[in-house]
C-alpha atoms as a PDB file:
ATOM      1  CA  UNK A   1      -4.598 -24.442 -22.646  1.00  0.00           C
ATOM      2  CA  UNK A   2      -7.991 -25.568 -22.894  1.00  0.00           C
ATOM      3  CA  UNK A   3     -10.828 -22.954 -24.293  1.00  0.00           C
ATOM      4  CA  UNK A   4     -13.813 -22.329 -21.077  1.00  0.00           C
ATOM      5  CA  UNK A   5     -16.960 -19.806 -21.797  1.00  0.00           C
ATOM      6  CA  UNK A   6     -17.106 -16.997 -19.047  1.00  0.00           C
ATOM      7  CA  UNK A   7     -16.990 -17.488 -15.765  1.00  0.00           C
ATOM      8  CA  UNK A   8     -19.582 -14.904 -15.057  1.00  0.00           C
ATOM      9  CA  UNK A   9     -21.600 -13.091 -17.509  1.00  0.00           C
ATOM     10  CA  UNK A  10     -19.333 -10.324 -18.870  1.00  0.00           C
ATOM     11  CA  UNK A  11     -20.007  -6.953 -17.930  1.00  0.00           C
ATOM     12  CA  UNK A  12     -17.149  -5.034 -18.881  1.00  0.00           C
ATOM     13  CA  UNK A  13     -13.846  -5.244 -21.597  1.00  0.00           C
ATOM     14  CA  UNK A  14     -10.387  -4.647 -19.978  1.00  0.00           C
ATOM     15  CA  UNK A  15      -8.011  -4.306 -23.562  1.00  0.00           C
ATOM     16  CA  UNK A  16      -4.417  -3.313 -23.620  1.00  0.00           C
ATOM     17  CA  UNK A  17      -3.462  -0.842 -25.977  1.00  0.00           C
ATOM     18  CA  UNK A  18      -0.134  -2.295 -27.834  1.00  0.00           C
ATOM     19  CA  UNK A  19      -0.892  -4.705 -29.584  1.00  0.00           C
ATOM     20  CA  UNK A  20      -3.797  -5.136 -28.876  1.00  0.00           C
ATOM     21  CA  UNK A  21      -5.967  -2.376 -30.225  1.00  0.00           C
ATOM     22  CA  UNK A  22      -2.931  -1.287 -32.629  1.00  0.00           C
ATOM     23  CA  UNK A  23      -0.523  -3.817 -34.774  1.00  0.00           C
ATOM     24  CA  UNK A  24       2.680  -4.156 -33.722  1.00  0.00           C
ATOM     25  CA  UNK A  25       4.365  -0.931 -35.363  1.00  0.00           C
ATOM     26  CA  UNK A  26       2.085   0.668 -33.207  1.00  0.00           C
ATOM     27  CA  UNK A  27      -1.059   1.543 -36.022  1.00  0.00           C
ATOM     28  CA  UNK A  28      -4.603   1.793 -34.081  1.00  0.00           C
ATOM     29  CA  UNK A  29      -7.218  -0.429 -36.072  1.00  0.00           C
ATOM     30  CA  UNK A  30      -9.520   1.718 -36.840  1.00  0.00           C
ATOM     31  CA  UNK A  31     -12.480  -0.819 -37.485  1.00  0.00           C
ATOM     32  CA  UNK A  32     -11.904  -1.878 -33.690  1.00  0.00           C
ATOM     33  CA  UNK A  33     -11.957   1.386 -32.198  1.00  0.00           C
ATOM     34  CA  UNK A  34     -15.447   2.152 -33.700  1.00  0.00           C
ATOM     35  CA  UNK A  35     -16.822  -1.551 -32.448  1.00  0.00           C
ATOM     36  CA  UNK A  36     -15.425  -0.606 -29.209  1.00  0.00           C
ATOM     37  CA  UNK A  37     -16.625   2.938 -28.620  1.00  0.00           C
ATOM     38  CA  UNK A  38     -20.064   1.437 -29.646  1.00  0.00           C
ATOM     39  CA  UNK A  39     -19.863  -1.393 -27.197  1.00  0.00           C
ATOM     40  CA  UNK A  40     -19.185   0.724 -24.418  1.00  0.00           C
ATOM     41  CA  UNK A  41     -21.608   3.306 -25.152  1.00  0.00           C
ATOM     42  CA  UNK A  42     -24.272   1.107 -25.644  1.00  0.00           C
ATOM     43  CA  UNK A  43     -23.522   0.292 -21.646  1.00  0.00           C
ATOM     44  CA  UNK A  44     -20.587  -2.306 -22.132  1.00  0.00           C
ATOM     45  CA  UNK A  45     -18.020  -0.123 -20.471  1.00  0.00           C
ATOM     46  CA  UNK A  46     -14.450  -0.694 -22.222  1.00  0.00           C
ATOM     47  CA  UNK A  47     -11.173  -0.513 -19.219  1.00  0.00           C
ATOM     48  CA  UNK A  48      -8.090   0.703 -21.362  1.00  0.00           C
ATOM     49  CA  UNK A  49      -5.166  -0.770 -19.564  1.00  0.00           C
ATOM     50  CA  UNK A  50      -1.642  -0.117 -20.721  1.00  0.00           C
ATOM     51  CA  UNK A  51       1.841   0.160 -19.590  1.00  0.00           C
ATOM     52  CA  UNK A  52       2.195   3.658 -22.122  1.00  0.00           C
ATOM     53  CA  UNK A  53       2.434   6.909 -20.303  1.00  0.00           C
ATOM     54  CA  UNK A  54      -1.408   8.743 -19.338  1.00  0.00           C
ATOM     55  CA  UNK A  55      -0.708  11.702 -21.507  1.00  0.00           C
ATOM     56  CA  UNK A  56      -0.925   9.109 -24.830  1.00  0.00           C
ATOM     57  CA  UNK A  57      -3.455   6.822 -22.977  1.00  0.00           C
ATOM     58  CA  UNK A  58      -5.835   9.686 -22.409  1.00  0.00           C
ATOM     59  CA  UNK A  59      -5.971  11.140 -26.051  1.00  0.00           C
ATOM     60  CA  UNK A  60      -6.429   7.976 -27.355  1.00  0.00           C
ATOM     61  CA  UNK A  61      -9.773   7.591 -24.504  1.00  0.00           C
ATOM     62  CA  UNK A  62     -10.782  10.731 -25.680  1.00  0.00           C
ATOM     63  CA  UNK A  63     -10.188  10.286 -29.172  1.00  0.00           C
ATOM     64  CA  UNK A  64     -11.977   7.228 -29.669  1.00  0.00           C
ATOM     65  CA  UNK A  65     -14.981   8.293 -27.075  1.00  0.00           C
ATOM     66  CA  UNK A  66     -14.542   5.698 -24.302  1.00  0.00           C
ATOM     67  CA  UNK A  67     -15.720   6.693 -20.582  1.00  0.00           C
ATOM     68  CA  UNK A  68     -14.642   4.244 -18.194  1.00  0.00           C
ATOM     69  CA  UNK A  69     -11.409   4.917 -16.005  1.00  0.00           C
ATOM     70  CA  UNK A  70      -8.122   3.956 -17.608  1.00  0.00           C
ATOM     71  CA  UNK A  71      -5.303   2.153 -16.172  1.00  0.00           C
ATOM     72  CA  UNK A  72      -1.761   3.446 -17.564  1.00  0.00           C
ATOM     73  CA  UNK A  73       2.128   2.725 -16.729  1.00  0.00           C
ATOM     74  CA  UNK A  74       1.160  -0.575 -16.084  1.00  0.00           C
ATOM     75  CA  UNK A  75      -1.328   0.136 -13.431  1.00  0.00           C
ATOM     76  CA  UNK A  76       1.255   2.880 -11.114  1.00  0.00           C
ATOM     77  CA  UNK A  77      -1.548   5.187 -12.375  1.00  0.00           C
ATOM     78  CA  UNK A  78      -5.568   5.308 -12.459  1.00  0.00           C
ATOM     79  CA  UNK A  79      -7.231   8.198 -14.374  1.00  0.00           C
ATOM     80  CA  UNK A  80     -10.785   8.540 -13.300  1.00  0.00           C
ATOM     81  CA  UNK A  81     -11.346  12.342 -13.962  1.00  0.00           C
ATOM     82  CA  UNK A  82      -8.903  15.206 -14.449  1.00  0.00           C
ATOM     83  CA  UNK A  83      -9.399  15.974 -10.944  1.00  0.00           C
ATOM     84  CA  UNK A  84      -8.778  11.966  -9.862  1.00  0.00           C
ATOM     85  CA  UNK A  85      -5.750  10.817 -10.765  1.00  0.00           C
ATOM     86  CA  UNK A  86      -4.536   7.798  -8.621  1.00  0.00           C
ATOM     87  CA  UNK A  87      -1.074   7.029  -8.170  1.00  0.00           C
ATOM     88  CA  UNK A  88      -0.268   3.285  -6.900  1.00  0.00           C
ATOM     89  CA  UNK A  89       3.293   3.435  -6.701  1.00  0.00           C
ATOM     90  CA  UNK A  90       6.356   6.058  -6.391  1.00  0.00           C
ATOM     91  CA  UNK A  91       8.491   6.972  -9.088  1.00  0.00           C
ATOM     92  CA  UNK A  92      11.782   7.262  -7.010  1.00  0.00           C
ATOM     93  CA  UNK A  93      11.848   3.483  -6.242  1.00  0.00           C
ATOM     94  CA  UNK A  94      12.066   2.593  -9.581  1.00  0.00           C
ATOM     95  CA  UNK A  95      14.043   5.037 -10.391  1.00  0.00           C
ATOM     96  CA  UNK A  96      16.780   4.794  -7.427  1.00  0.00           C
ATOM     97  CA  UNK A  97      16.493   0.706  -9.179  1.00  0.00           C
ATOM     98  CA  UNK A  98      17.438   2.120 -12.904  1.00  0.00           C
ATOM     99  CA  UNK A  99      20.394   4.000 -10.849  1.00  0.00           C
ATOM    100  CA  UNK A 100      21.489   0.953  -9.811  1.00  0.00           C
ATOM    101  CA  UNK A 101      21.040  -1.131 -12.800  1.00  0.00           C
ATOM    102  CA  UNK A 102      22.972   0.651 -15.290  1.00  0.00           C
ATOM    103  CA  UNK A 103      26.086  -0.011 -13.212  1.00  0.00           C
ATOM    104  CA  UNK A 104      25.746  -3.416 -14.337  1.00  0.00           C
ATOM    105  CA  UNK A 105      23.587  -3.832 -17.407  1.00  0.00           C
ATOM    106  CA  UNK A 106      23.717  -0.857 -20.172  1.00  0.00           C
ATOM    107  CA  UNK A 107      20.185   0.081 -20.550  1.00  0.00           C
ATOM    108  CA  UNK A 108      18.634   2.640 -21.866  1.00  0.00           C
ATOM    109  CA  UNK A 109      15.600   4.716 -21.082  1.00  0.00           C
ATOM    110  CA  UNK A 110      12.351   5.315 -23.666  1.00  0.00           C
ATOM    111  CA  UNK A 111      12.307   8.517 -25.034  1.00  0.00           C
ATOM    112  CA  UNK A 112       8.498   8.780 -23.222  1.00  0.00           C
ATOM    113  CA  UNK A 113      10.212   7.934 -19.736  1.00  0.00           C
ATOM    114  CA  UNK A 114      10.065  11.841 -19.466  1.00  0.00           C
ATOM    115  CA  UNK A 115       6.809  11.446 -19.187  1.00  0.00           C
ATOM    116  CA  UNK A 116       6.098   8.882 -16.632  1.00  0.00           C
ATOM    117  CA  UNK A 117       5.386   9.458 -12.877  1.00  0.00           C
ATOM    118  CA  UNK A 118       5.186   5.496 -10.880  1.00  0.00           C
ATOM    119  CA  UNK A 119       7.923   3.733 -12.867  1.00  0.00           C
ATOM    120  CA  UNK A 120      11.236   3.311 -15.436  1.00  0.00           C
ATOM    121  CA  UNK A 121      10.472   2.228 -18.692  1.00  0.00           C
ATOM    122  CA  UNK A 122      13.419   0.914 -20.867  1.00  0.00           C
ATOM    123  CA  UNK A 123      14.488  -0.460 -24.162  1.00  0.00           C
ATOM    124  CA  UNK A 124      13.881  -3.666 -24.816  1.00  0.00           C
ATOM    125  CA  UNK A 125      17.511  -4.033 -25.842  1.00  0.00           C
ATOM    126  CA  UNK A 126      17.528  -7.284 -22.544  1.00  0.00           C
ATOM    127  CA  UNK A 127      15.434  -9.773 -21.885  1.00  0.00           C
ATOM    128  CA  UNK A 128      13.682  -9.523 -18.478  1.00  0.00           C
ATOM    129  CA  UNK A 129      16.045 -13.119 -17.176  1.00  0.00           C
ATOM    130  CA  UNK A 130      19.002 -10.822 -17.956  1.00  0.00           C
ATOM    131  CA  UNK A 131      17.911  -8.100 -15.698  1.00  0.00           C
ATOM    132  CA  UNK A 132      16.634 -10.461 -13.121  1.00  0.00           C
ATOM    133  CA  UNK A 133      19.369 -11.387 -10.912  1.00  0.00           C
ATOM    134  CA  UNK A 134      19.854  -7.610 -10.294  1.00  0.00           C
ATOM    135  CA  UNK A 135      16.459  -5.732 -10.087  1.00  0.00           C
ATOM    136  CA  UNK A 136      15.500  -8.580  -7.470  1.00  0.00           C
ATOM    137  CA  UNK A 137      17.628  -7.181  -4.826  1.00  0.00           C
ATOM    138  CA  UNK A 138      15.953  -3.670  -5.320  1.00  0.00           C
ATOM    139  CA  UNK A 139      12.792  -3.990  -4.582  1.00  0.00           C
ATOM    140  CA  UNK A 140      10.745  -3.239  -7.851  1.00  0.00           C
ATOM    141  CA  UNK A 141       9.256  -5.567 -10.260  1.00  0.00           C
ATOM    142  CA  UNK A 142      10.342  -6.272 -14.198  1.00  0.00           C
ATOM    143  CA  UNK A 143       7.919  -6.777 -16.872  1.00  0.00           C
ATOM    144  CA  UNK A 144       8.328  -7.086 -20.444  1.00  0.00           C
ATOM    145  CA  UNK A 145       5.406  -5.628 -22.434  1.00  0.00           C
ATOM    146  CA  UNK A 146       6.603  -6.788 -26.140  1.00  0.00           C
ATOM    147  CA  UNK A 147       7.560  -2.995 -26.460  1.00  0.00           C
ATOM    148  CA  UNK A 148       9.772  -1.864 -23.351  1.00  0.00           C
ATOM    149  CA  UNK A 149      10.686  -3.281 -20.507  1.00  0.00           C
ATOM    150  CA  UNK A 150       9.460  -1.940 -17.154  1.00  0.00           C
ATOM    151  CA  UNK A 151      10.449  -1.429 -13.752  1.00  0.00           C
ATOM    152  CA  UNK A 152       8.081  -0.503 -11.023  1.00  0.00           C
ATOM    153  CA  UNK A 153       6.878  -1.305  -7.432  1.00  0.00           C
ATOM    154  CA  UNK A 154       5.233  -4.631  -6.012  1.00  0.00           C
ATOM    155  CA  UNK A 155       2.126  -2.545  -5.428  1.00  0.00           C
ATOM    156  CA  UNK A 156       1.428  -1.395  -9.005  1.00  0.00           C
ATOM    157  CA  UNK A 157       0.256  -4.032 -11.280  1.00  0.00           C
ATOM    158  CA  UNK A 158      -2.826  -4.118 -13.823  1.00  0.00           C
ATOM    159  CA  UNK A 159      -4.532  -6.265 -11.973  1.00  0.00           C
ATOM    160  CA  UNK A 160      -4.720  -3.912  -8.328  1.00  0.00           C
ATOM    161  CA  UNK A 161      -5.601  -1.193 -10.870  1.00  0.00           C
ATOM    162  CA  UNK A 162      -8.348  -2.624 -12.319  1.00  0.00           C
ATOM    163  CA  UNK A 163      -9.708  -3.976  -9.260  1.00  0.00           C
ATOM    164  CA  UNK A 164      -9.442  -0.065  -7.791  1.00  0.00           C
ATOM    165  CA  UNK A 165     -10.892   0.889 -11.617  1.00  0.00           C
ATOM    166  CA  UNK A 166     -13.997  -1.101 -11.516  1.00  0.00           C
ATOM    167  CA  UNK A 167     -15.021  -0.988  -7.862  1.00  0.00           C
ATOM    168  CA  UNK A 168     -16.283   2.583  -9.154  1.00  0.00           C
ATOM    169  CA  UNK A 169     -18.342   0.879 -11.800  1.00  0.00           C
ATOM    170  CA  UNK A 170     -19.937  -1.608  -9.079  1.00  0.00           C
ATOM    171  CA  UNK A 171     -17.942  -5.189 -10.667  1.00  0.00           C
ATOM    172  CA  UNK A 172     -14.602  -6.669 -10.867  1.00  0.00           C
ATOM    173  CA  UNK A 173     -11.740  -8.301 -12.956  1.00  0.00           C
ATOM    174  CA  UNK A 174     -13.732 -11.837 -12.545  1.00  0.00           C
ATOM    175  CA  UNK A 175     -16.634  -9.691 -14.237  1.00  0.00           C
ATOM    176  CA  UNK A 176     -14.637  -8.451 -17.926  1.00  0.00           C
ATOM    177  CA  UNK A 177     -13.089  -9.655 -21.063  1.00  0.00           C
ATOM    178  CA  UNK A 178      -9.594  -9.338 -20.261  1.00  0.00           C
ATOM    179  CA  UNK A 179      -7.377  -9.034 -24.090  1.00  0.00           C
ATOM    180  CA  UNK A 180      -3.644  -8.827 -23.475  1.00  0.00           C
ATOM    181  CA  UNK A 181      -0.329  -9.798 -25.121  1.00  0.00           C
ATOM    182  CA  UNK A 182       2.683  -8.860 -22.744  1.00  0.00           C
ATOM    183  CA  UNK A 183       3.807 -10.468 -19.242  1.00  0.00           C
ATOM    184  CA  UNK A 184       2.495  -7.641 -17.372  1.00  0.00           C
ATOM    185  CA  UNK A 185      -1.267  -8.845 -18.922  1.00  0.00           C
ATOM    186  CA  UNK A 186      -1.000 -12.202 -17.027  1.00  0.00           C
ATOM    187  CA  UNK A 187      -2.836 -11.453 -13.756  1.00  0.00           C
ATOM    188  CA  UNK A 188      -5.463 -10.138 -15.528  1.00  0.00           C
ATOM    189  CA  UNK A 189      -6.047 -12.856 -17.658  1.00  0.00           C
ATOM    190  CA  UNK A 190      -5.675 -15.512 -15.188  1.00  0.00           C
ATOM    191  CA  UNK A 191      -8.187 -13.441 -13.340  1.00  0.00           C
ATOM    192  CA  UNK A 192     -10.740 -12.308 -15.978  1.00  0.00           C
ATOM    193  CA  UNK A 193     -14.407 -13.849 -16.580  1.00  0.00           C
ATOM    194  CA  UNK A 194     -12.451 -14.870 -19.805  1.00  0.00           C
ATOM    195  CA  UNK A 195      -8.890 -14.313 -21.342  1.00  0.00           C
ATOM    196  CA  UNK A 196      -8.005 -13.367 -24.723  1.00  0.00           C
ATOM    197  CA  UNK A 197      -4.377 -12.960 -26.366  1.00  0.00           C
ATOM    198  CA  UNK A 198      -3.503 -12.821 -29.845  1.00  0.00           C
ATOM    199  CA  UNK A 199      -0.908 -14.999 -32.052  1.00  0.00           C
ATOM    200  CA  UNK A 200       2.184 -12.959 -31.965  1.00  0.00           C
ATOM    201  CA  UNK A 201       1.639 -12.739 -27.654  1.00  0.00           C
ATOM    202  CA  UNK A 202       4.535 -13.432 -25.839  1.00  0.00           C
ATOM    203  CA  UNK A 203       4.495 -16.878 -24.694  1.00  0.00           C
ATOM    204  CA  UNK A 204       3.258 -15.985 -20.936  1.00  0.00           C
ATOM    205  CA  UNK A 205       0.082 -13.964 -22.077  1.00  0.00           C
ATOM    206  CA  UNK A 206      -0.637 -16.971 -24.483  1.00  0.00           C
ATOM    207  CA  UNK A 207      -0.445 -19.286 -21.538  1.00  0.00           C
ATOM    208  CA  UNK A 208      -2.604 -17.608 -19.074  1.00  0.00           C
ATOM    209  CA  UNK A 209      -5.473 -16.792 -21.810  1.00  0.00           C
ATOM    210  CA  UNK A 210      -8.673 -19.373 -21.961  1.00  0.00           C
ATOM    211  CA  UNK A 211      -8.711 -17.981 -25.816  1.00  0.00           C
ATOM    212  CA  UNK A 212      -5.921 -17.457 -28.535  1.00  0.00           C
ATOM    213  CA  UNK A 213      -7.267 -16.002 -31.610  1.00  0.00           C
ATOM    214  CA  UNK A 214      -6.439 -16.485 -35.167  1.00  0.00           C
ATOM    215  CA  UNK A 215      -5.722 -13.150 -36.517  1.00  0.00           C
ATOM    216  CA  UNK A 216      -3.652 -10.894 -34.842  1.00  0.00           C
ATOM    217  CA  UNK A 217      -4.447  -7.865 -32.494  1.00  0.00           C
ATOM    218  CA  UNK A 218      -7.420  -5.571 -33.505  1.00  0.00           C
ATOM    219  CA  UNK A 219      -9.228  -7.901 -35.849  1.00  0.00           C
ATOM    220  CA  UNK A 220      -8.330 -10.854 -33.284  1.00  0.00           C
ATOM    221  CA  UNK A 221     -10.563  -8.656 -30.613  1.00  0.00           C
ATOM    222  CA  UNK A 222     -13.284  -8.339 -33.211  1.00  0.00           C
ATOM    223  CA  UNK A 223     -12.633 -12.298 -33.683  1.00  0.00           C
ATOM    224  CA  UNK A 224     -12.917 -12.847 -29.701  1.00  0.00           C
ATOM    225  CA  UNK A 225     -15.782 -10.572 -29.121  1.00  0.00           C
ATOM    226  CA  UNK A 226     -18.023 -12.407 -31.962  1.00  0.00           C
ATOM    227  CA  UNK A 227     -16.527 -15.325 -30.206  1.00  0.00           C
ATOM    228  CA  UNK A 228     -17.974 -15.309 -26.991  1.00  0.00           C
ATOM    229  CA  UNK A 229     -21.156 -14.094 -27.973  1.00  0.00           C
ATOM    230  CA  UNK A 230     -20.617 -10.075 -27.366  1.00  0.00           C
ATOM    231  CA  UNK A 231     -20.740  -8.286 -30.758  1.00  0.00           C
ATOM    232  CA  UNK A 232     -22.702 -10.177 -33.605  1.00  0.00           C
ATOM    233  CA  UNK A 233     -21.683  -9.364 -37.095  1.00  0.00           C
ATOM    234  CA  UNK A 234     -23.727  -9.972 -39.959  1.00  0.00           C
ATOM    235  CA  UNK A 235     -21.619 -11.552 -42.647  1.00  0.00           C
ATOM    236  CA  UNK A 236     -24.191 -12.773 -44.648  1.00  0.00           C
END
């Protein structure tokens, strides 16, 4: 990997949530979430894209005061209003795929699966290679965020999200700060202005990032945003 500066000037910050703005037993950096609320009202609009259901994804938005359109279940879903929600994929494939996968493979659902409405989220109790030889014959794709493991149609993604996300704030992917740490952040990072993961990434995210930072999720963002020139701290 060799480090690049933007490819455009940035315009916008497309973060995961795991991981990214919260450690990995799941605790939200606080610190972060005020630098980003400030960022994006201050007209740097932040893109909150996660594979976690919308029901957690929108009361952390509202919670820490963010306005853009978030991406959640790993793009099946785009939340623009209460009145817009956009679903990307159906819910059945993956779930006729889970049918069929647990004749072979004992998995195991996530206790928020109740919750989700484009895809089957799982344990992470296999590796996605395991899983491979029998979710390709059914038609859905398997991604492995560092938390669960995912199943969902060809036609979700992050990245078609956040290309539908931002064409209502007049840029694109090619246009943000993309920070991600799981397989399912790759196309956005290969696509972003700049990528950012974080030391404890899995290996794919690391690879596809222009940018690895030194400390680990929310005070690596802080650490990539001073960076590349978008929040200046005085540390004087």
């Amino acid at each position: 990997m060799s480090e690049k500066i933007p490819r455009r000037p940035i315009r916008g910050l497309i973060v995961d949530v795991d991981g990214t703005l919260t450690t990995g037993a799941r605790r939200l950096n606080f610190e972060t979430a005020k630098i980003l609320r400030e960022l994006d009202q201050n007209g740097l609009p932040v893109i909150m894209a996660t594979g976690n259901v919308l029901p957690i994804a929108l009361a952390l938005h509202r919670f820490i005061g963010f306005h853009a359109p978030i991406i959640a279940e790993n793009g099946g879903l785009v939340y623009f209003s209460e009145e817009k929600v956009v679903h990307l994929a159906s819910r059945e494939v993956a779930l006729r795929a889970y049918e069929e996968l647990r004749k072979h493979v004992d998995v195991r659902r996530l206790f928020t699966d109740r919750w989700r409405e484009t895809e089957v989220a799982l344990e992470p109790s296999h590796g996605v290679e395991e899983l491979l030889p029998w979710v390709e014959k059914l038609g859905v794709r398997v991604e492995n965020t560092g938390f669960a493991i995912h199943l969902f149609e060809p036609s979700a993604g992050k990245l078609p999200a956040a290309r539908m996300a931002l064409k209502s704030l007049g840029f694109d992917v090619e246009d943000c700060l993309v920070a991600g740490d799981g397989d399912n952040d790759v196309e956005l990072l290969e696509n972003a202005s700049v990528g950012v993961s974080f030391p404890a990434a899995l290996p794919s995210a690391k690879k596809a990032a222009d940018y690895v930072t030194k400390n680990s999720d929310g005070e690596g963002l802080i650490e990539a945003l001073e960076h590349f020139g978008i929040l200046k701290i005085d540390r004087s």
